[in-house]
Protein backbone atom coordinates (compact mmCIF):
# COMPACT_ATOMS: atom_id res chain seq x y z
CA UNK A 1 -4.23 7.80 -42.34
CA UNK A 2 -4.33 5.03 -45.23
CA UNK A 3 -6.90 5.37 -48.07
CA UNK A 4 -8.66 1.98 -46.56
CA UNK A 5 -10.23 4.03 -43.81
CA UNK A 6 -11.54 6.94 -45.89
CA UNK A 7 -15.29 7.94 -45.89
CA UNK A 8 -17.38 8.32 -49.23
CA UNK A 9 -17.93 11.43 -50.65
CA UNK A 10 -14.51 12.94 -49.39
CA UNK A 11 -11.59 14.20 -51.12
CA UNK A 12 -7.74 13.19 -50.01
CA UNK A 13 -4.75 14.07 -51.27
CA UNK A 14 -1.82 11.16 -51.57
CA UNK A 15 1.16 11.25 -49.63
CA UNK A 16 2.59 8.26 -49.94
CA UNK A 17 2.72 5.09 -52.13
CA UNK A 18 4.25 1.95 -50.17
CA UNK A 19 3.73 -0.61 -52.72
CA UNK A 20 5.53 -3.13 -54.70
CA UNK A 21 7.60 -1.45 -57.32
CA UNK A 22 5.23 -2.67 -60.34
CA UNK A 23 1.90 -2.02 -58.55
CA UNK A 24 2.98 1.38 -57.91
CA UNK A 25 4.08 2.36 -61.44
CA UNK A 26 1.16 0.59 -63.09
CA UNK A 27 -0.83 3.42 -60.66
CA UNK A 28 1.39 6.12 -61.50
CA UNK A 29 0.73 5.79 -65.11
CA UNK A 30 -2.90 5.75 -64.43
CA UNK A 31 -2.21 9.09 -62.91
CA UNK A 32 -2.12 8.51 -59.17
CA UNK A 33 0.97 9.60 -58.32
CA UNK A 34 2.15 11.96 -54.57
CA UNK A 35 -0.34 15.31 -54.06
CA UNK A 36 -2.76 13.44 -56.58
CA UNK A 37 -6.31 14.06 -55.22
CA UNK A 38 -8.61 11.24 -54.74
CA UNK A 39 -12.38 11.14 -54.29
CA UNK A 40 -13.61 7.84 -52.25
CA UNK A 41 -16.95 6.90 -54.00
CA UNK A 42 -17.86 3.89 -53.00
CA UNK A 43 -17.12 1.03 -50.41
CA UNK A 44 -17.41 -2.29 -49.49
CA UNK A 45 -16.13 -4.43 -46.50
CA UNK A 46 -12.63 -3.94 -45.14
CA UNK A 47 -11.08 -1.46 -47.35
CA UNK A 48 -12.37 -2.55 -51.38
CA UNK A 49 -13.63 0.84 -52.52
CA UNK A 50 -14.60 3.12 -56.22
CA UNK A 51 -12.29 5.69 -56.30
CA UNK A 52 -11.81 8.77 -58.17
CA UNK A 53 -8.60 10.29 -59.90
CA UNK A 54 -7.78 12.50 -62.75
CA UNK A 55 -11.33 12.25 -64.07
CA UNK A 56 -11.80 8.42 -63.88
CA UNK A 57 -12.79 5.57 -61.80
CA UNK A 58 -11.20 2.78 -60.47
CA UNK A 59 -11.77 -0.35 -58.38
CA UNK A 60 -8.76 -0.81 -55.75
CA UNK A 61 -8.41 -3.82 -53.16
CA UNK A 62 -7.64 -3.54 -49.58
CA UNK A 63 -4.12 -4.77 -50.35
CA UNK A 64 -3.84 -1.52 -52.23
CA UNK A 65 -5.68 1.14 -50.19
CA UNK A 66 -4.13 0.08 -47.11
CA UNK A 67 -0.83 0.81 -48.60
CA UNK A 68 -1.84 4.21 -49.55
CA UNK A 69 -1.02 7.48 -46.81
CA UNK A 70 -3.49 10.10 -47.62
CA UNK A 71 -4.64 13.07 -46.00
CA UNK A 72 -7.77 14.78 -46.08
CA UNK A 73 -8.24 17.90 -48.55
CA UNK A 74 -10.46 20.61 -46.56
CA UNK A 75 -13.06 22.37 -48.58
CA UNK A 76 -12.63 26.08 -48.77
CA UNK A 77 -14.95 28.41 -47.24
């Protein structure tokens, strides 16, 4: 799945960056780099959403979370 279609309050893990070359490195050195975890904590519309990473927050666009493979990290019991 793509990080546009995750649900608030849930944790993913990143697989996969497909982005231009400078988008992508401008994340990695914010720290969101492959098997990164990511906390969706807000949304609005068609994929804009508040996400969490390495202890901040960040605003990403749905040209940017649509690009983004994640899978979901299951709590453990």
């Amino acid at each position: 799945m793509t990080l546009d279609q995750g649900v608030i309050n849930k944790k993913y893990q990143i697989q996969k960056i497909d982005l231009p070359s400078f988008t992508k490195r401008h994340l990695e050195a914010l720290g969101m780099t492959n098997k990164c975890e990511v906390e969706v904590l807000n949304r609005k519309g068609k994929g804009i959403m508040m996400v969490r990473f390495r202890g901040s927050s960040f605003a990403l666009g749905y040209n940017v979370t649509r690009k983004i493979e994640v899978k979901e990290v299951k709590a453990w019991n």
